[in-house]
Structure formats: C-alpha cells, structure tokens
Protein backbone atom coordinates (compact mmCIF):
# COMPACT_ATOMS: atom_id res chain seq x y z
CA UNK A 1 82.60 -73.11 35.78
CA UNK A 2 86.14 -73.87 37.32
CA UNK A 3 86.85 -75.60 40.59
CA UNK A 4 89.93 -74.98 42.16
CA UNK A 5 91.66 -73.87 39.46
CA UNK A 6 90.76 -77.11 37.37
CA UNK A 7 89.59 -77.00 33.88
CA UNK A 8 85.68 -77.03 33.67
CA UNK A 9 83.67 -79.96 34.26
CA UNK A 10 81.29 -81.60 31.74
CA UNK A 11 77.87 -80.80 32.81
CA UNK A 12 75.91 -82.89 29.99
CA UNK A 13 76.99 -85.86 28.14
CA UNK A 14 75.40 -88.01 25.87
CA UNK A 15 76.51 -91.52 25.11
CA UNK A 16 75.07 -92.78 21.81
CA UNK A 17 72.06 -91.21 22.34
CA UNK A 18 69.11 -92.22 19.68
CA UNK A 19 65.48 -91.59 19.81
CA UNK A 20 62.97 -92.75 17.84
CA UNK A 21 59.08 -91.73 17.26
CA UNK A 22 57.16 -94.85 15.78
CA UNK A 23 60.05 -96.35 14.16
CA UNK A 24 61.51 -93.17 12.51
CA UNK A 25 64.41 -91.99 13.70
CA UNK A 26 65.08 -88.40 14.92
CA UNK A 27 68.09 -89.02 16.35
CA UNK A 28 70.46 -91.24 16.04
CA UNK A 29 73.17 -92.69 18.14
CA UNK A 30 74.40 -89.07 19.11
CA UNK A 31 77.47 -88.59 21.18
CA UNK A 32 78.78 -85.37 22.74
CA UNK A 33 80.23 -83.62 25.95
CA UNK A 34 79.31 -80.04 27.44
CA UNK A 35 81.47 -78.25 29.31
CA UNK A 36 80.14 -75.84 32.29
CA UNK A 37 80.36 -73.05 30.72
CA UNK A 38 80.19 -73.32 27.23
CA UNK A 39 77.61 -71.41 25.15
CA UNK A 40 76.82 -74.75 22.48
CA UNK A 41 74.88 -73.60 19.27
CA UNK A 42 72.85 -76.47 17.63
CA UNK A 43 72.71 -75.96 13.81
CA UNK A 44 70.89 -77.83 11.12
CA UNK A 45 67.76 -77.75 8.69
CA UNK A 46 64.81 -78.30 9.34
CA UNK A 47 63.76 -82.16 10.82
CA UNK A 48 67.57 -82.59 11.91
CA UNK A 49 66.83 -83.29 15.24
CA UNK A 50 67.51 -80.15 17.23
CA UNK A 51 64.09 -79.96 19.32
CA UNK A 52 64.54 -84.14 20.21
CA UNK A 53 67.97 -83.10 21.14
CA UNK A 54 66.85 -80.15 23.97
CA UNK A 55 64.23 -82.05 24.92
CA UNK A 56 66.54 -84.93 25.87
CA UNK A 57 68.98 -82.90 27.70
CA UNK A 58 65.69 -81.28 29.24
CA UNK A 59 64.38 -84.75 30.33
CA UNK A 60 61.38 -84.18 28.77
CA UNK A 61 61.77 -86.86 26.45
CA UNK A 62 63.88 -90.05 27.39
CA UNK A 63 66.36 -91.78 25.09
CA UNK A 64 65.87 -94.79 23.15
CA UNK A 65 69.01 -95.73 23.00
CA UNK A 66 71.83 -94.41 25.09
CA UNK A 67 72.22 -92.13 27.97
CA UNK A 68 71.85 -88.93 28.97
CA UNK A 69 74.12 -87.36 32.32
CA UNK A 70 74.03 -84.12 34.37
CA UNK A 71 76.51 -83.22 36.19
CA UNK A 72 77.57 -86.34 36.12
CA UNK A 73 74.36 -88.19 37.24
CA UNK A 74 72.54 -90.52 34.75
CA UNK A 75 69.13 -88.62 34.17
CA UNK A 76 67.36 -91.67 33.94
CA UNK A 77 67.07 -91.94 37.64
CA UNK A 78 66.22 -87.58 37.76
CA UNK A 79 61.82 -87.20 37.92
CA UNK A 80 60.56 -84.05 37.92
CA UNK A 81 61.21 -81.79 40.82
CA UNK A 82 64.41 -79.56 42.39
CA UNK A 83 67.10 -81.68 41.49
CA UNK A 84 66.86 -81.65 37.93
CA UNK A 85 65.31 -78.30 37.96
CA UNK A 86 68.57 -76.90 39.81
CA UNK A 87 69.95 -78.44 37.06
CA UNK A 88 68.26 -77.78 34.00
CA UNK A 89 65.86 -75.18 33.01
CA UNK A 90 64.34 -74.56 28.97
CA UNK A 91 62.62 -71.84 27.10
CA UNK A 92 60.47 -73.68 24.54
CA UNK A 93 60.11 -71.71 21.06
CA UNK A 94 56.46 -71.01 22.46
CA UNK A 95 57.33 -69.56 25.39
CA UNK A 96 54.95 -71.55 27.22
CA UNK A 97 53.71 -68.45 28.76
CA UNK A 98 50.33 -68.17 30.54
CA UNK A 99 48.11 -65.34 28.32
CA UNK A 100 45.74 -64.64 31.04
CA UNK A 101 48.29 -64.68 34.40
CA UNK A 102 50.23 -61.56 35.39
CA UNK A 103 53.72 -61.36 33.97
CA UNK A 104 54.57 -61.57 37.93
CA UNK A 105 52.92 -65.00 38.22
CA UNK A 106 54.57 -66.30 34.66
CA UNK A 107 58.26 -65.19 36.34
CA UNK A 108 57.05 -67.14 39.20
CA UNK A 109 56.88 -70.30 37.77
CA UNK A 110 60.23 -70.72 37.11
CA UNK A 111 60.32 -71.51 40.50
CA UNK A 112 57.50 -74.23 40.61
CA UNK A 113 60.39 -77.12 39.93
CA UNK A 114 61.58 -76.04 42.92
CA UNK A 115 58.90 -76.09 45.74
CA UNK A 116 56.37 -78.75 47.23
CA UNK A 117 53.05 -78.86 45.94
CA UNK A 118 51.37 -77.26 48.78
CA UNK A 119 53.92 -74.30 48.11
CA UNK A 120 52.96 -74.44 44.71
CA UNK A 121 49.38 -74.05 44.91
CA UNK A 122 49.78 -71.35 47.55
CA UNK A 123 52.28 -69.04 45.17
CA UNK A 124 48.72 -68.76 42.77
CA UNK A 125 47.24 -66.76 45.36
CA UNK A 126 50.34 -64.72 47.09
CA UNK A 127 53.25 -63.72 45.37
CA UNK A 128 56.23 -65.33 47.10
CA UNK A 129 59.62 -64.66 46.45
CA UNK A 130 58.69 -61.43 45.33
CA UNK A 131 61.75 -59.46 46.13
CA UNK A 132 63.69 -62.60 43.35
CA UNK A 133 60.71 -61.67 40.87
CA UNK A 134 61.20 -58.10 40.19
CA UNK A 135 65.11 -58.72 40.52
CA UNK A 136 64.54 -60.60 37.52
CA UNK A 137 62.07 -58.40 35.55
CA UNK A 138 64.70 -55.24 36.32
CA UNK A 139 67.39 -57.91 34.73
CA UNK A 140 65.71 -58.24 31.63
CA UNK A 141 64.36 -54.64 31.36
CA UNK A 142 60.74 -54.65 31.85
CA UNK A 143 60.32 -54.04 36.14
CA UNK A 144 57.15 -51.93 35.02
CA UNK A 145 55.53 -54.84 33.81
CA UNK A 146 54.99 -56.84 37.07
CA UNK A 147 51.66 -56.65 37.07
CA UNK A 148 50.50 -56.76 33.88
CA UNK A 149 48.76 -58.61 31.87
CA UNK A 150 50.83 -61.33 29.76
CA UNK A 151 48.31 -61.41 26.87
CA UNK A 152 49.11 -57.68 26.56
CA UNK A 153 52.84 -57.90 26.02
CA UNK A 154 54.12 -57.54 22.41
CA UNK A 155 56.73 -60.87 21.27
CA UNK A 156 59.85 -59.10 22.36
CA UNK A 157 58.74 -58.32 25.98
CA UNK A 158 57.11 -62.01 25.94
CA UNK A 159 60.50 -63.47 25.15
CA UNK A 160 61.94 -61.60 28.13
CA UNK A 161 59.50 -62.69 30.23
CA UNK A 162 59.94 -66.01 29.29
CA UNK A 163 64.12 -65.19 30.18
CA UNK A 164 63.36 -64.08 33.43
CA UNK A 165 61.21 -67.02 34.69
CA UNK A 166 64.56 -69.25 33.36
CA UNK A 167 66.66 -66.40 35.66
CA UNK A 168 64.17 -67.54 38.52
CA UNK A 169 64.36 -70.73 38.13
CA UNK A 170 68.56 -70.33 38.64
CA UNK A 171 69.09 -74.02 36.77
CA UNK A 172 72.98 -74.44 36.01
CA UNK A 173 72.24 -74.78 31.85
CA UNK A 174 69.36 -73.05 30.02
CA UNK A 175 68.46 -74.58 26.79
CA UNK A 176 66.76 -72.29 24.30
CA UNK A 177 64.59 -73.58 21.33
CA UNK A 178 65.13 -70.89 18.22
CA UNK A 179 64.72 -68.21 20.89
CA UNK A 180 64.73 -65.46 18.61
CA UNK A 181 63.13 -66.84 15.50
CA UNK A 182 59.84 -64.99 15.59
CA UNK A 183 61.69 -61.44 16.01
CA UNK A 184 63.23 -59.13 13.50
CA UNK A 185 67.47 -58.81 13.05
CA UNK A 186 67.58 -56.15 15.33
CA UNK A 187 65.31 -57.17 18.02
CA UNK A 188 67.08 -60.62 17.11
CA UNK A 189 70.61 -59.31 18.27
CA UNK A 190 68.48 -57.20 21.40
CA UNK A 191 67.53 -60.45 23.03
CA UNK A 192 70.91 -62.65 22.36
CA UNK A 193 73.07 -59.87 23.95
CA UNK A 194 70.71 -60.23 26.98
CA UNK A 195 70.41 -63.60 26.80
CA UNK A 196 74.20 -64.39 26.28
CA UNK A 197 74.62 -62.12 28.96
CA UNK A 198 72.78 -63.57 31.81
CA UNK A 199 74.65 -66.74 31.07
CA UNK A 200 78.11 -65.63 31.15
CA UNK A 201 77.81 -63.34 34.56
CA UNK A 202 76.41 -66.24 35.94
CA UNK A 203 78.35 -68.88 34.93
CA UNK A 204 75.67 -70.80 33.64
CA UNK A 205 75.78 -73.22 30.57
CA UNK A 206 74.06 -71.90 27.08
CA UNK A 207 72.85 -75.04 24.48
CA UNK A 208 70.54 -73.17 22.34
CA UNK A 209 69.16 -74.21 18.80
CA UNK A 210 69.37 -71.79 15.94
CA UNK A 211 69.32 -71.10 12.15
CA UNK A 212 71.08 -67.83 11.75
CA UNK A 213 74.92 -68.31 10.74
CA UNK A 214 75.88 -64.93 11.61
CA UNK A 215 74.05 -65.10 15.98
CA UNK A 216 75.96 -68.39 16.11
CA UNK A 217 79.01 -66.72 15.04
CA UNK A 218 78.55 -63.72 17.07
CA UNK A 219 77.67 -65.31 20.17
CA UNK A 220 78.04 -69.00 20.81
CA UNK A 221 81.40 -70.68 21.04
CA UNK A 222 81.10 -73.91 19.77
CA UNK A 223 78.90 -75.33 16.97
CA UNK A 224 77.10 -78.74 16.43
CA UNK A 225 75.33 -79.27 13.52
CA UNK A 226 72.76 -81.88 13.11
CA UNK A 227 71.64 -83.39 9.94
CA UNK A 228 68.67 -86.36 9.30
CA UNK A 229 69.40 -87.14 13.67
CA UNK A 230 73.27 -87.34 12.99
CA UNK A 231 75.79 -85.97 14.15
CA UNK A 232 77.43 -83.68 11.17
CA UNK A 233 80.57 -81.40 13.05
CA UNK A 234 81.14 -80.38 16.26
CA UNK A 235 83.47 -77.61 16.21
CA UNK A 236 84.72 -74.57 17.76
CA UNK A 237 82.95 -71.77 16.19
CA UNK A 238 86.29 -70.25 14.94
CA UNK A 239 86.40 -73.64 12.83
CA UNK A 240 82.71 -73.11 11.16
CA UNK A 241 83.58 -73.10 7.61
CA UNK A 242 81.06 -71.95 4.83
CA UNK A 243 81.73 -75.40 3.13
CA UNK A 244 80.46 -77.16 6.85
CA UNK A 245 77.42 -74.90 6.66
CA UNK A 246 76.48 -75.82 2.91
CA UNK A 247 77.33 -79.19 3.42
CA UNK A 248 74.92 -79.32 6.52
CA UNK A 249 71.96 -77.26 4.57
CA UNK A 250 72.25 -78.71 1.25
CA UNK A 251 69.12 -80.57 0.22
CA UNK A 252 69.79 -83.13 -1.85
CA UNK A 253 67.64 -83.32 -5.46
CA UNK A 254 65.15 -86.08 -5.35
CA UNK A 255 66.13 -89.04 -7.88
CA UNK A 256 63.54 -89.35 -10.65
C-alpha cells in the first residue's frame, strides 16, 4: 500500500535468514524483501523449506541465523498478542479449525490475537463482535453457516471458514500454507479468486506457498522458489521460465 504517493513500503524482510532443526538445515541464509502489496508465491519441492519460511515470517518459529522485520520492526522483540497479530495473520494447511465449535466461534478467533485474556475467555460464552463475524461469513459466501457445526462442513466451506477468521483477524499480510492443496482444479481456482480477492480490495499483502505452476501464474505476481532451504529465483512472475521451474523440481539421480 502507497503513502503519499510514494512507492510501497517493504512490509517483511529477511536478512540472511537460516534455521536449523537438530543440526539439519531447512533454511539457509535466506534473504528477501516484500513489498505491501505484493501477492509473493513460494515455489519448490517437497522439503525446500516453504513451511520454515511462513512460519518465520509468522513468528511462530524464530531464526537461527538472521533476522526477520515487519513493517520495519525486528520481530525478535514482537510476543504474541495485537501488535504482531495486526500485523500478521496465517492459515495453516490444516486449517486449525475447531471440529466441535460453531463456525461462528472458529471466525471468532481470528480475533483472539487481538483482545485481553479476560476478553478472550468471555467471547467462548457470548458472541462478540458479531455484527464483524457474519460480515465475514457473507464475504466468503457461507452467512448461512453461522451457527453450524464445523465438523459438519465439507473441505471447501472449511477452507472458507478458515479465510474468514484471517478476514477477522484484519492482519496487514496473510500467509497461506498450500491453501488449496486438498481441493479439486476447479474448487482450486473457486477459493484463489476469493482469496486473491480479499487481499487486493484490501490492500493487504499475499505470501502463500504452492505447487501448482499454472495458480502461481494466474494469480500471484512474483515468484520465489526454494530448493534444499536456498534461495533458487526470485522473480516477477512474467519472468517464470519453464527451464526455472525444471531446474527447481528436478531431482537429481542418486550416485551408485
């Protein structure tokens, strides 16, 4: 997003970021600027890193190696709460939905980063906020499903539950971890147009990890692609060559 007319500012920079789980590493010494704005696909096999790389942007894991900034503020010195949930917000390739709380209640979390724990604890009994919930369940298509039962949802309507409790939340970038992988093309395509969507009218920031050549194409405008926790390209999505993409897939044969 623009200020005054001046280009956009970078709203998440790494700085030789590496991080390592019991000696292996799963990412290493990764470097890259995000522009508000920007809708950033992550590419790569398998392994590559692009889970260690959300989750370091998310603050769920920390670096160990480098530095992580939002907004221009080293994340290090972010905990948990409404700063870096203002800034920040993820949809985890699980969901991370509650099965056995109303969708109205899972939409409602989104918010939990948010408030003080006495607030917290009172939002499981009375549904505050309510007027923001439904405005988000009518975003995302499913207002009729307020009250329901989570567990009762099929994937597709889970997934857009899951979208509206980021919408809730109102966090300036929204990672997504394979958001679509567990849907078919079509459904696929469904939930990235509302997704993509969202994003853009709001201004918000899109980093999202993903295998399919042809969504990252279609609706992300810059690609990074990840290979053994290194940095491979990081390119315009205009610039994505075939070539990049094998290169960046290819398994090598095992020696004898």
């Amino acid at each position: 997003m623009a200020h005054n007319g001046s280009s956009p500012t970078t709203i998440v920079r790494l700085e030789s970021v590496s991080k390592r789980y019991n000696g292996t590493a799963a990412l290493a010494s990764v470097s890259l600027q995000i522009r508000e704005g920007e809708r950033v696909a992550v590419l790569g096999p398998s392994g590559s890193g692009k889970t260690t790389l959300l989750h370091l942007v998310a603050g769920i894991e920390r670096p160990s190696e480098g530095h992580v900034q939002l907004a221009g503020q080293p994340l290090s010195s972010m905990s948990a709460g409404p700063r870096l949930a203002e800034l920040v917000g993820m949809m985890h390739q699980q969901l991370d939905l509650v099965p056995h709380l109303s969708v109205k209640h899972n939409v409602q979390a989104g918010r939990l980063g948010r408030w003080s724990l006495w607030k917290s604890l009172l939002s499981l009994v009375s549904l505050r906020e309510s007027e923001m919930v439904e405005r988000a369940l009518e975003r995302v298509g499913i207002p009729e499903k307020l009250h329901e039962r989570t567990s009762h949802l099929s994937g597709g309507e889970q997934q857009r539950v899951a979208m509206a409790r980021l919408l809730a939340q109102q966090s300036r970038v929204v990672l997504a971890d394979e958001p679509v992988a567990s849907l078919d093309p079509a459904r696929a395509e469904d939930l990235m147009d509302l997704l993509v969507s969202i994003v853009t009218e709001s201004g918000k920031t899109l980093i999202a990890s993903v295998h399919s050549t042809h969504l990252t194409r279609k609706y992300f405008s810059r690609a990074v692609g990840l290979r053994e926790g290194t940095l491979e390209f990081d390119l315009p999505v205009e610039q994505l060559t075939d070539e990049a993409l094998k290169r960046l897939y290819d398994i090598a044969p095992s020696l004898p």
